[in-house]
Protein backbone atom coordinates (compact mmCIF):
# COMPACT_ATOMS: atom_id res chain seq x y z
CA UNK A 1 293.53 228.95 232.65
CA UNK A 2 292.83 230.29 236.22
CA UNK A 3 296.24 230.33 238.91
CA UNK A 4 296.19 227.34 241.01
CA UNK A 5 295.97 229.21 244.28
CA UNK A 6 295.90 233.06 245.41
CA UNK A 7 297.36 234.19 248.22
CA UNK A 8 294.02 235.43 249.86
CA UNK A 9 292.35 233.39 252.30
CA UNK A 10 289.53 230.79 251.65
CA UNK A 11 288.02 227.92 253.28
CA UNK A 12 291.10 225.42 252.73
CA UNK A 13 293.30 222.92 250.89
CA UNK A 14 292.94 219.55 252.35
CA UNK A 15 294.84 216.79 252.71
CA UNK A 16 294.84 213.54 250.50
CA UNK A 17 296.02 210.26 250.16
CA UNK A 18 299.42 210.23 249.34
CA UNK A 19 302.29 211.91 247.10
CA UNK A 20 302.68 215.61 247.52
CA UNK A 21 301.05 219.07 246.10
CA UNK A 22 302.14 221.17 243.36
CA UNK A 23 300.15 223.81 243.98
CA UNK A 24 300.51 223.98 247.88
CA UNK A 25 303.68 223.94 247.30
CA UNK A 26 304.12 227.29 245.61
CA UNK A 27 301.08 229.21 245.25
CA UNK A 28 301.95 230.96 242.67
CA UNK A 29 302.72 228.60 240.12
CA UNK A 30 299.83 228.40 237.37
CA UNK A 31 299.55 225.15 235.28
CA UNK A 32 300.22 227.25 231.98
CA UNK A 33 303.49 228.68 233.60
CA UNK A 34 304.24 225.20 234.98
CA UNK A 35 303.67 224.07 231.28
CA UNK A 36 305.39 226.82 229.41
CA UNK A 37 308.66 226.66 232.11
CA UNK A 38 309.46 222.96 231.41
CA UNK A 39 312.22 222.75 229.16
CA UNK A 40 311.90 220.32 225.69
CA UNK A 41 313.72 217.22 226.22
CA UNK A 42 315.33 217.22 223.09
CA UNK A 43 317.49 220.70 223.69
CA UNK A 44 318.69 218.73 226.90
CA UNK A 45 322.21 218.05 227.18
CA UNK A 46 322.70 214.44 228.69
CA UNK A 47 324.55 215.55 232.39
CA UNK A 48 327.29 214.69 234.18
CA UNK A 49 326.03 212.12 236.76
CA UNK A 50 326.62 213.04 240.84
CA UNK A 51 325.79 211.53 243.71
CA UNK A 52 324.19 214.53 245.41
CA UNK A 53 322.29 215.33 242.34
CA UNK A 54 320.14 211.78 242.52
CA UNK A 55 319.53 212.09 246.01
CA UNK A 56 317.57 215.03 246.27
CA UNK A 57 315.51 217.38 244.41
CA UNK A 58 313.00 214.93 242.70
CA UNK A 59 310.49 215.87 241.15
CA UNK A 60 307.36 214.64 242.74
CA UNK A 61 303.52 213.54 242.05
CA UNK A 62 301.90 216.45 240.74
CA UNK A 63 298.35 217.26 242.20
CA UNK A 64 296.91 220.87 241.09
CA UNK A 65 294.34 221.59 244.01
CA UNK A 66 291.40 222.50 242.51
CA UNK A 67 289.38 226.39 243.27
CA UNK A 68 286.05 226.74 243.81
CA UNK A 69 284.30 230.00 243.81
CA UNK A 70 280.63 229.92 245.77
CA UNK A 71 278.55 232.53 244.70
CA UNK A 72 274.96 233.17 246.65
CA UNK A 73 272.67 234.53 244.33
CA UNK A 74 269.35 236.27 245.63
CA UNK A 75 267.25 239.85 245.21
CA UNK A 76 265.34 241.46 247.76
CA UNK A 77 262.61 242.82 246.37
CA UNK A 78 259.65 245.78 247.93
CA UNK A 79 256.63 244.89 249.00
CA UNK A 80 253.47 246.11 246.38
CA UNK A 81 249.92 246.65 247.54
CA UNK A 82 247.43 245.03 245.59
CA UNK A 83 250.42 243.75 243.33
CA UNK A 84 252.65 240.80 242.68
CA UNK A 85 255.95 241.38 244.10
CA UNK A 86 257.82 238.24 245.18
CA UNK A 87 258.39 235.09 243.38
CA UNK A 88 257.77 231.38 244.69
CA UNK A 89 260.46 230.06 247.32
CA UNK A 90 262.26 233.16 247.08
CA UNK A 91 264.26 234.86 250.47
CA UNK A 92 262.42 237.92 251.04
CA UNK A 93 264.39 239.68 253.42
CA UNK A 94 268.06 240.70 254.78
CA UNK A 95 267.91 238.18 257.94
CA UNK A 96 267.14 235.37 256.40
CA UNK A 97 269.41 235.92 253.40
CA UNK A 98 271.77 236.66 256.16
CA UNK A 99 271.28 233.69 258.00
CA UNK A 100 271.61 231.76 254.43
CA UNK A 101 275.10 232.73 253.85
CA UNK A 102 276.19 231.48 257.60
CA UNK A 103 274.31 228.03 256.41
CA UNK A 104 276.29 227.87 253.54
CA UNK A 105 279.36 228.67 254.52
CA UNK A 106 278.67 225.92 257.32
CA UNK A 107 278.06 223.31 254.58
CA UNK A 108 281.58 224.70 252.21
CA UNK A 109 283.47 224.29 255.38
CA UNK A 110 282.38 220.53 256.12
CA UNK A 111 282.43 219.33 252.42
CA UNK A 112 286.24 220.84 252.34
CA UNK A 113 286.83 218.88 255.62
CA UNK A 114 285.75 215.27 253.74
CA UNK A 115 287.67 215.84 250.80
CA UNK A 116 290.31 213.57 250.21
CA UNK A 117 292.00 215.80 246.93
CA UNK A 118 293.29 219.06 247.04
CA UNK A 119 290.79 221.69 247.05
CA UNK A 120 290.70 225.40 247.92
CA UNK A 121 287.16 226.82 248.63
CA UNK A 122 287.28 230.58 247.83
CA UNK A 123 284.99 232.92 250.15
CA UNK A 124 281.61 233.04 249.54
CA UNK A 125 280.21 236.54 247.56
CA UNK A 126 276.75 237.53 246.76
CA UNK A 127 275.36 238.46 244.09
CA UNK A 128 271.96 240.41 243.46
CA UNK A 129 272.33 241.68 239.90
CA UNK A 130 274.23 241.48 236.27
CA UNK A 131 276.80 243.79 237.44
CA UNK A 132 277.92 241.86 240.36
CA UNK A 133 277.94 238.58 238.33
CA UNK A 134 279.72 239.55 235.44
CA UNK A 135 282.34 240.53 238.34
CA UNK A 136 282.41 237.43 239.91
CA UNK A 137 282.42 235.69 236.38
CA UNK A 138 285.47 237.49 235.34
CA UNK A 139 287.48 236.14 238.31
CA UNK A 140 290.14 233.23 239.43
CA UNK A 141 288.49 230.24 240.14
CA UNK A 142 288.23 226.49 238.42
CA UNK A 143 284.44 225.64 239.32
CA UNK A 144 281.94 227.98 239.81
CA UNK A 145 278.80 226.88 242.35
CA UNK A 146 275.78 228.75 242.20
CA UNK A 147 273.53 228.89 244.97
CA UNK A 148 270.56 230.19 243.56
CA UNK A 149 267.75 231.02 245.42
CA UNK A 150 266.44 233.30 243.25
CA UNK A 151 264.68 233.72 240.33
CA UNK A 152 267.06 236.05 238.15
CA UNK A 153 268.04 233.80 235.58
CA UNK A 154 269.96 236.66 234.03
CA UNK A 155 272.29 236.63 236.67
CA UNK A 156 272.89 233.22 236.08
CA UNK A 157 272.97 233.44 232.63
CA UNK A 158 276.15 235.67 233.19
CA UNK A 159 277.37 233.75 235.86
CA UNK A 160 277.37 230.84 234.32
CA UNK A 161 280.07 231.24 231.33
CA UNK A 162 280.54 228.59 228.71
CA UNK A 163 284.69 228.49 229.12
CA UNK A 164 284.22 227.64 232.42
CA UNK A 165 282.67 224.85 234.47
CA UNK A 166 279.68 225.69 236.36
CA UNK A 167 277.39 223.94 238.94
CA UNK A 168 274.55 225.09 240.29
CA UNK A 169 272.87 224.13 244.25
CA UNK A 170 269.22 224.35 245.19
CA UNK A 171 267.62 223.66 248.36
CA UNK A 172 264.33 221.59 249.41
CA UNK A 173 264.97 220.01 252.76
CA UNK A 174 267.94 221.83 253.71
CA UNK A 175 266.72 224.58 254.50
CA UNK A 176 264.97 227.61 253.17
CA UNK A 177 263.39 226.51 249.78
CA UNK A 178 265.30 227.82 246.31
CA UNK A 179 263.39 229.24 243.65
CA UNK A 180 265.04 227.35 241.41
CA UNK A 181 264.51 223.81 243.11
CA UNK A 182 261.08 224.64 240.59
CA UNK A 183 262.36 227.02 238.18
CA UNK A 184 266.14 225.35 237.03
CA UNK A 185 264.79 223.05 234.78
CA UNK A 186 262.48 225.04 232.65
CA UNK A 187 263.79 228.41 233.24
CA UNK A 188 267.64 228.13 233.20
CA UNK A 189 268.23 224.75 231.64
CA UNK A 190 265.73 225.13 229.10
CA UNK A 191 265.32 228.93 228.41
CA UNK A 192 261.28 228.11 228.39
CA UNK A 193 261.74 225.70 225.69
CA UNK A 194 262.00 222.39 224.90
CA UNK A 195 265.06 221.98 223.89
CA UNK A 196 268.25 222.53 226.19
CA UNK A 197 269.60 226.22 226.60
CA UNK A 198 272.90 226.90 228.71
CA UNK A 199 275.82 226.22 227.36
CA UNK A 200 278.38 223.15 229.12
CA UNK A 201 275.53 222.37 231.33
CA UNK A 202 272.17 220.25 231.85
CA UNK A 203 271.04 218.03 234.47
CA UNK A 204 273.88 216.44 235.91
CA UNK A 205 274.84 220.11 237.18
CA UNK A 206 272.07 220.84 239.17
CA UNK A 207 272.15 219.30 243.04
CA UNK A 208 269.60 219.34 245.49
CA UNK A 209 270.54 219.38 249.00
CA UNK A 210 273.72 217.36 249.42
CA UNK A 211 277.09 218.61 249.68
CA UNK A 212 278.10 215.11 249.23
CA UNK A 213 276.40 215.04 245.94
CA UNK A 214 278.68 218.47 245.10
CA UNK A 215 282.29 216.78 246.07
CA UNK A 216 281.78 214.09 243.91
CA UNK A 217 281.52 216.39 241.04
CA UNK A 218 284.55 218.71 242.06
CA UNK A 219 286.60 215.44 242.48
CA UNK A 220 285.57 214.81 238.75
CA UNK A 221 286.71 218.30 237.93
CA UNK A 222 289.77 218.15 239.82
CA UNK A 223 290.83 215.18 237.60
CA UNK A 224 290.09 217.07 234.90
CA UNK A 225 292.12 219.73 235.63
CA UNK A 226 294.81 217.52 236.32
CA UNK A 227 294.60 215.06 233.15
CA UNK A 228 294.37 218.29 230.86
CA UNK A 229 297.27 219.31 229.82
CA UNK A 230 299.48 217.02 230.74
CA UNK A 231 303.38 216.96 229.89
CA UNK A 232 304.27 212.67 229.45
CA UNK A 233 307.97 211.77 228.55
CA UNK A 234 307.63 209.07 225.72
CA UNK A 235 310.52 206.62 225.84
CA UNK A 236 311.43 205.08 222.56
CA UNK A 237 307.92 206.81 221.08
CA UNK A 238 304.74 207.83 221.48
CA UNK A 239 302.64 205.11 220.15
CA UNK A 240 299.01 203.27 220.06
CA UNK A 241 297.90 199.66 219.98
CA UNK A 242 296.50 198.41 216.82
CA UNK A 243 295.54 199.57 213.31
CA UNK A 244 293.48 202.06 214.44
CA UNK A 245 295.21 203.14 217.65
CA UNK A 246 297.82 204.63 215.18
CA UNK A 247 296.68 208.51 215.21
CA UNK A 248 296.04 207.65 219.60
CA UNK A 249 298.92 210.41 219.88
CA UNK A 250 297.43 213.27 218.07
CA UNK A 251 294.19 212.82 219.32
CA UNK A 252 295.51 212.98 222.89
CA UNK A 253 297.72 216.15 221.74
CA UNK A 254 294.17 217.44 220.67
CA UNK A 255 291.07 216.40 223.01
CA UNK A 256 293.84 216.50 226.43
CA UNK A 257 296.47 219.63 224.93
CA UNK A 258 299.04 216.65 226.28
CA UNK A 259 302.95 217.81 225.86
CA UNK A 260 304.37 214.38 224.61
CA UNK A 261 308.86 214.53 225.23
CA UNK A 262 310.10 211.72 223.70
CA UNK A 263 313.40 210.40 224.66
CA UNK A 264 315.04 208.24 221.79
CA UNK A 265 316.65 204.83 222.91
CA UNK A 266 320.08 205.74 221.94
CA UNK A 267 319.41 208.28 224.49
CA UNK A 268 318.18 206.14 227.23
CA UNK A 269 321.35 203.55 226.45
CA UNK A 270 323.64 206.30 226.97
CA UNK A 271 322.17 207.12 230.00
CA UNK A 272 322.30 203.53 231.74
CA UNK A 273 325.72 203.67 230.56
CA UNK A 274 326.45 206.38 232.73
CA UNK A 275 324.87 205.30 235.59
CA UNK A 276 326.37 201.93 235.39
CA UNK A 277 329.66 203.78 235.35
CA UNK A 278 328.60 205.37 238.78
CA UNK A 279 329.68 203.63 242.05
CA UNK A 280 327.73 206.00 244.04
CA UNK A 281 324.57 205.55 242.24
CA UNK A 282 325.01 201.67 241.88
CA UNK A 283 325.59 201.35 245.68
CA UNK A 284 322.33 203.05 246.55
CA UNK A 285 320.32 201.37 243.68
CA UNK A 286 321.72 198.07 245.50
CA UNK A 287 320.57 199.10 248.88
CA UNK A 288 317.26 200.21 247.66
CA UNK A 289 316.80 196.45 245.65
CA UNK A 290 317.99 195.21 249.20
CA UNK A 291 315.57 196.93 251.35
CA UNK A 292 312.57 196.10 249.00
CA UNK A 293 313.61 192.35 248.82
CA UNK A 294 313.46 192.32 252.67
CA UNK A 295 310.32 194.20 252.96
CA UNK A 296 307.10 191.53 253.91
CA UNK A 297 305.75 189.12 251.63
CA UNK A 298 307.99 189.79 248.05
CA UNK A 299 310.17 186.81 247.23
CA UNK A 300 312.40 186.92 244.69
CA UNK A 301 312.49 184.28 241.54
CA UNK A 302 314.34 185.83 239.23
CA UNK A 303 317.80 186.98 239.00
CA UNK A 304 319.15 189.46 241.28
CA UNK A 305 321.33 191.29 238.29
CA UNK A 306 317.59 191.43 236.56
CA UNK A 307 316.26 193.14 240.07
CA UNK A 308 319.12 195.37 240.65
CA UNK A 309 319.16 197.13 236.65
CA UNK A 310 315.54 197.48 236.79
CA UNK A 311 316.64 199.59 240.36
CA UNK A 312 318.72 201.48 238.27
CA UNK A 313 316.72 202.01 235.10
CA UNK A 314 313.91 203.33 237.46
CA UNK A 315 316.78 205.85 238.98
CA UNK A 316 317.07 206.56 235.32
CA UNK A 317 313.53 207.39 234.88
CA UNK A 318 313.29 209.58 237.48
CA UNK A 319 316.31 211.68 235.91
CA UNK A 320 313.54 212.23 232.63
CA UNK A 321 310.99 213.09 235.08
CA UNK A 322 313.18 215.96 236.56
CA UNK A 323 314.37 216.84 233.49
CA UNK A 324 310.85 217.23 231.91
CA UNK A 325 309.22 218.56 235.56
CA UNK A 326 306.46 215.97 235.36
CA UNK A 327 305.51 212.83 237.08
CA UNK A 328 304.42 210.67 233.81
CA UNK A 329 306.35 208.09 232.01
CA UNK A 330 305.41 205.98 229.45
CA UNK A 331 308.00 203.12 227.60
CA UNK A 332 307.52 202.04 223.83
CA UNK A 333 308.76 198.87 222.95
CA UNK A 334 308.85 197.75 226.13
CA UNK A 335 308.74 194.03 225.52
CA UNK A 336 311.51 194.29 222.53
CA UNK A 337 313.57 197.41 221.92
CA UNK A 338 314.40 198.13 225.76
CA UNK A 339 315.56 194.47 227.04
CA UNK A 340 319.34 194.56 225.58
CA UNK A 341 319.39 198.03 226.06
CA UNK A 342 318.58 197.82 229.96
CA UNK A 343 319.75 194.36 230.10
CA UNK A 344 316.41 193.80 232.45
CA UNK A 345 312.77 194.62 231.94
CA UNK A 346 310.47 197.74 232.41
CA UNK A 347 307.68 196.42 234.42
CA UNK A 348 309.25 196.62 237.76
CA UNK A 349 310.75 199.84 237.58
CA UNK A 350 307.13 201.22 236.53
CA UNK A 351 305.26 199.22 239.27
CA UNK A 352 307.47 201.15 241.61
CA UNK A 353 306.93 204.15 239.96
CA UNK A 354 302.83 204.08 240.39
CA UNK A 355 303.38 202.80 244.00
CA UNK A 356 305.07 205.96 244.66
CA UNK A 357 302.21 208.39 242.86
CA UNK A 358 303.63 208.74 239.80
CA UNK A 359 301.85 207.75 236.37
CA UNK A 360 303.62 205.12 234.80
CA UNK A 361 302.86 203.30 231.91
CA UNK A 362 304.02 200.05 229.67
CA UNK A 363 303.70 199.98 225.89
CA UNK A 364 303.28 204.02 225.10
CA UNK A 365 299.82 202.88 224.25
CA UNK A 366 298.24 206.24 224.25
CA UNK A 367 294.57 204.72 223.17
CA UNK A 368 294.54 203.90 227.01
CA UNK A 369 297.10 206.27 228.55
CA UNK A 370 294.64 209.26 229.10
CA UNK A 371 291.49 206.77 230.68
CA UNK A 372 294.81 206.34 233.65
CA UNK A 373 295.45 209.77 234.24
CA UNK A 374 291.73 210.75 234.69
CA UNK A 375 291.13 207.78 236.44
CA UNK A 376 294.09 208.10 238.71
CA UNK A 377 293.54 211.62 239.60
CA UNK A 378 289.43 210.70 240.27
CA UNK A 379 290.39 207.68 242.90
CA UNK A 380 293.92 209.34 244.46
CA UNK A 381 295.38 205.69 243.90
CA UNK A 382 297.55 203.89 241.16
CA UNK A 383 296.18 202.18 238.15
CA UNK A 384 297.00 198.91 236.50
CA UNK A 385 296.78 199.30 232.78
CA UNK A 386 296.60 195.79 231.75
CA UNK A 387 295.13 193.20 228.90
CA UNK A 388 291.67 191.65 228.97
CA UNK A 389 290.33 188.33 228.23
CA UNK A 390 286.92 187.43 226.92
CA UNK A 391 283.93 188.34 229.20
CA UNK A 392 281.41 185.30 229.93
CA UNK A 393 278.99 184.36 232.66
CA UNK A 394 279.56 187.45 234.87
CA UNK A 395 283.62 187.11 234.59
CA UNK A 396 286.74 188.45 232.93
CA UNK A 397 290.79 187.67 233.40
CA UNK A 398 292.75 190.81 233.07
CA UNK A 399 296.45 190.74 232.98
CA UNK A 400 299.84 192.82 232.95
CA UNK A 401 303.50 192.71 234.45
CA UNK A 402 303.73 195.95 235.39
CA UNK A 403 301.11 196.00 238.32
CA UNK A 404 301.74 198.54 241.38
CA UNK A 405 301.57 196.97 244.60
CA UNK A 406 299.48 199.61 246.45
CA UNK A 407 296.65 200.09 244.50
CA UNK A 408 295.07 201.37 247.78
CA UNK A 409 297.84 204.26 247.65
CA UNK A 410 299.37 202.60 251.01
CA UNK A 411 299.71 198.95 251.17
CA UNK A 412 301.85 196.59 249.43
CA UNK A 413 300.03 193.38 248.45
CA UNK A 414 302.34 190.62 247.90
CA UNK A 415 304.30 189.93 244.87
CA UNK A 416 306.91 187.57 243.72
CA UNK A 417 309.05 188.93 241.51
CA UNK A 418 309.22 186.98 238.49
CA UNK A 419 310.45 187.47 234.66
CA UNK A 420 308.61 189.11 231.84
CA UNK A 421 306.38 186.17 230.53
CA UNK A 422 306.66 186.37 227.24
CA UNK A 423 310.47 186.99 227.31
CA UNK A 424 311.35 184.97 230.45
CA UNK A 425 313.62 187.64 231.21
CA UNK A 426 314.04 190.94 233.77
CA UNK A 427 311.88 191.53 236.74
CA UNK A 428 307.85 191.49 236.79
CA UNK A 429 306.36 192.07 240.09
CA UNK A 430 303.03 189.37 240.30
CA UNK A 431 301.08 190.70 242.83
CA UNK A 432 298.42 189.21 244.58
CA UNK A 433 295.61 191.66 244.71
CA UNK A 434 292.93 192.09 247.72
CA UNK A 435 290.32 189.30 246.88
CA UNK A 436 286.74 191.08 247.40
CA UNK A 437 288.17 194.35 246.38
CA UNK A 438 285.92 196.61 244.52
CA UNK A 439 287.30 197.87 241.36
CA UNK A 440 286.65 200.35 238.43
CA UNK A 441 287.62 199.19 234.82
CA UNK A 442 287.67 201.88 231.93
CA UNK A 443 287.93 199.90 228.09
CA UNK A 444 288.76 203.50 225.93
CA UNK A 445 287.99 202.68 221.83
CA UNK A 446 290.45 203.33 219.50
CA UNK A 447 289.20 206.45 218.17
CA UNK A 448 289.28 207.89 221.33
CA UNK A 449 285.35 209.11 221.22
CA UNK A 450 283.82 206.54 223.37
CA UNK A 451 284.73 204.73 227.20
CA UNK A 452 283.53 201.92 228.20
CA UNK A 453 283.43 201.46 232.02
CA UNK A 454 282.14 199.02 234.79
CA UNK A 455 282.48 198.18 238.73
CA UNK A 456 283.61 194.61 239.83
CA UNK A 457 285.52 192.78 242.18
CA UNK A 458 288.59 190.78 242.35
CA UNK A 459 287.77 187.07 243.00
CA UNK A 460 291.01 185.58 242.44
CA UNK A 461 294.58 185.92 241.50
CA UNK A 462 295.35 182.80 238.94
CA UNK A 463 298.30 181.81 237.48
CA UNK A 464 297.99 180.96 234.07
CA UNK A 465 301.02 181.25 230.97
CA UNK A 466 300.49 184.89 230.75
CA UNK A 467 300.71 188.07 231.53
CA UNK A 468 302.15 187.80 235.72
CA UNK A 469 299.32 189.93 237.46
CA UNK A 470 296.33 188.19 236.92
CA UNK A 471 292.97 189.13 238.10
CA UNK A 472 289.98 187.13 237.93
CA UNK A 473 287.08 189.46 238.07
CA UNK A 474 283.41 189.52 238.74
CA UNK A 475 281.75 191.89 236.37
CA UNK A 476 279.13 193.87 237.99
CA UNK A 477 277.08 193.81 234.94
CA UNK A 478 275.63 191.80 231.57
CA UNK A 479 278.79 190.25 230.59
CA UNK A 480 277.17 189.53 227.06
CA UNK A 481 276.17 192.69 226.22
CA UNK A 482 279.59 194.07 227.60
CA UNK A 483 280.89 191.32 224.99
CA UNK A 484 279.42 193.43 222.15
CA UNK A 485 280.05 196.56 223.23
CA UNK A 486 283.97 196.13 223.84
CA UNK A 487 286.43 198.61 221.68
CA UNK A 488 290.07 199.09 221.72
CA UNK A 489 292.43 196.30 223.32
CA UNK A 490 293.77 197.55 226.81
CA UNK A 491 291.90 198.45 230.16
CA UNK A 492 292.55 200.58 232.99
CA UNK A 493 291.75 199.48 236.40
CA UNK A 494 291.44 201.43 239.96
CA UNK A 495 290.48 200.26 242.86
CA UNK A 496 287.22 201.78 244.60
CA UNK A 497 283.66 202.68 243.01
CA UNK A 498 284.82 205.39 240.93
CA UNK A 499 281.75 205.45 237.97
CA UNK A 500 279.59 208.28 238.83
CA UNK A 501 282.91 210.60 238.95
CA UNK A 502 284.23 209.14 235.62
CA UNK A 503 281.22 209.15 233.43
CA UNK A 504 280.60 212.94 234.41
CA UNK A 505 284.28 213.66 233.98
CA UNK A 506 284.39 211.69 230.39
CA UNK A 507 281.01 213.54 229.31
CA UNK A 508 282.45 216.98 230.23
CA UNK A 509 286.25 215.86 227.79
CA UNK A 510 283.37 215.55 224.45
CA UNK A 511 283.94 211.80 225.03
CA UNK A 512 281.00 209.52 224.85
CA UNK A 513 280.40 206.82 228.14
CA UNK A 514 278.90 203.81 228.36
CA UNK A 515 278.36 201.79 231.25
CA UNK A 516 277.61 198.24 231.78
CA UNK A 517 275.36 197.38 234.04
CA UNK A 518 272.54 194.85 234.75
């Protein structure tokens, strides 16, 4: 894979919504070094607990900013007497090539300025022949973005490599008309057949005109580069719902090269152990439950001894997360195994853990795991992994306990904190979602070939005898043929309009999307 960043100069990393960057960071970490550093949780020795040691240091969200080489592709060519010598909509000469480059450099700089992930824009090159592009091809870069103008589909041909992803800008109305606005279709796309030609790419890579139209599709490879090989510590085991979730592991070992730690729960008990044993950590677990129980609108109704061991279990998790040097957590068993072991529940500490940009996830269901990393990295905001009821007449109930409380990466919506439902015991956060809020649900199948996605929007919060969180939601969509189209058993939801992003995203993983709409 390609570093994160190079020291040179390009147009910029921006700024996003919250948790910190990686990559900014230290520019010259690469995610395979990052990978390949990160010691295996099972030759760790269990440490010696200190108060210093908890208090700073954490390891925080990880965000790999995403780099984007621009490449201008054109080819002056001499003027013939009596002879053709130029092609359609090509630029003929030096100025206005010249010119060009200043335009597009114009429109790199204000895309970089609205994106809201982290994104470094490399300089822009030119190229005129095969030379020059297999050059540029060989480079460090993420996504490359051809602006072709010309019509030398051999230069994109080598451009354009298969192990890499590739996008490719035309002008109409934006100012001096591309050669390939006519020619992409039949002549790169196509190869002058019928039949598709390049390689990784078809007509979903090709944008006319808007740079808008281009960020959406670099926020959709950014996710991608940050869902792909991901390291996940696996508490208890790595698991999936159902008969046919069983192999849900594996396949995410083998479509998403995921690094899966698991940390046994004789482990984990001798861990809480410790840190019970610890004044200093107990105090400041205490003041932390204190601070969050007189933060606006969270009432407690539950015990407080539930409230302040969940604290401390979440301390505990973030002691794998260093340990492991990543920011995602997932708990197996999580409504049996773990409840005399932590003598409280897991939902709270992992609805803290999302709030604060971390991926954090109940059940080690990894059918559904992957659908929240992508979809977390595409909207920059938690996700709520949670259970689904039966759609009908243009609705659908979803429910969990372990909901995050700013699922616009800021706020927190109120919550009472309750117990587990279906053990009536620990702390579950029931939080009262933004009613009109426009969401994006992902339903992955079991085989992990196949996501299911549509847009909605919260219409109420019920309270019914399950699951705390509830969400009424309108579907925006046939509910009936949703109905016979559902797979797998849990969701994923985000807030925001996310579809266009995750469909391309899914498409470019090898995994088929369908979405439900009228």
């Amino acid at each position: 894979m390609p570093t994160l960043r190079d020291p040179g100069s390009g147009i910029g990393c921006c700024s996003y919504s919250y948790g910190g960057c990686a990559a900014c960071a230290d520019s010259r970490l690469t995610r395979r070094s990052f990978l390949a550093g990160a010691p295996s949780l099972g030759a760790l020795a269990i440490p010696a607990f200190s108060s210093t040691q908890f208090s700073t240091h954490r390891q925080g969200p990880i965000k790999h900013l995403l780099r984007v080489r621009p490449v201008f592709v054109y080819h002056i060519r001499e003027r013939k007497e009596a002879a053709t010598w130029r092609w359609t909509a090509e630029i003929h000469t030096e100025q206005v090539a010249n010119e060009e480059k200043e335009r597009i450099q114009r429109d790199l700089l204000g895309m970089s300025r609205q994106a809201d992930f982290p994104l470094e824009i490399l300089p822009l090159v030119s190229v005129t022949n095969k030379e020059e592009a297999a050059a540029v091809a060989g480079g460090n870069y993420d996504v490359l973005i051809m602006y072709a103008s010309g019509h030398d589909r051999p230069v994109l041909d080598v451009l354009a490599r298969p192990d890499r992803w590739n996008l490719i800008f035309v002008r109409h109305k934006s100012g001096p008309i591309y050669y390939m606005y006519i020619g992409v279709h039949p002549h790169f796309l196509r190869k002058t057949k019928d039949t598709y030609g390049q390689p990784g790419m078809d007509v979903d890579d090709v944008v006319v005109d808007s740079h808008t139209e281009l960020l959406w599709r670099l926020r959709a490879f950014y996710a991608l580069k940050n869902t792909t090989g991901k390291r996940i510590v696996a508490v208890g085991a790595a698991g999936g719902w159902g008969v046919d979730g069983e192999g849900a592991p594996e396949r995410a070992r083998q479509r998403w090269q995921w690094d899966i730690q698991t940390v046994p729960y004789p482990e984990l008990e001798i861990r809480l152990r410790k840190a019970y044993q610890d004044e200093t950590r107990m105090k400041r677990c205490r003041e932390q439950a204190e601070r969050y129980l007189q933060s606006e609108n969270v009432t407690l109704e539950t015990s407080k001894d539930f409230f302040y061991r969940a604290l401390v279990l979440c301390d505990v998790f973030r002691d794998l997360l260093d340990e492991a040097q990543t920011d995602a957590i997932t708990i197996g068993s999580c409504m049996h195994t773990i409840l005399p072991v932590s003598r409280t529940t897991a939902c709270l500490p992992l609805s803290l853990l999302n709030d604060e940009g971390y991926l954090a996830f109940c059940e080690s269901d990894f059918v559904v795991i992957p659908s929240g990393v992508l979809l977390h990295y595409i909207s920059g905001k938690p996700v709520f992994l949670c259970n689904a009821s039966f759609p009908y007449n243009g609705i659908v109930t979803v429910s969990h306990c372990t909901a995050p409380r700013k699922m616009d990466g800021q706020t927190a919506a109120p919550a009472r904190i309750l117990t587990h439902y279906e053990s009536d015991y620990g702390a579950a956060p029931k939080v009262e979602m933004e009613k009109g809020q426009v969401v994006t649900v992902i339903n992955p199948d079991f085989a992990g070939k196949r996501w299911l996605g549509f847009r909605g929007e919260i219409r109420d919060n019920p309270f019914f005898p399950i699951c705390r969180t509830q969400l009424e939601i309108g579907v925006h969509g046939n509910t009936t043929r949703m109905a016979w189209e559902l797979k797998g058993f849990h969701w994923m939801l985000a807030y925001g309009d996310h579809m266009k992003e995750t469909g391309y995203a899914v498409k470019k993983a090898g995994v088929e999307w369908f979405a439900v709409d009228n």
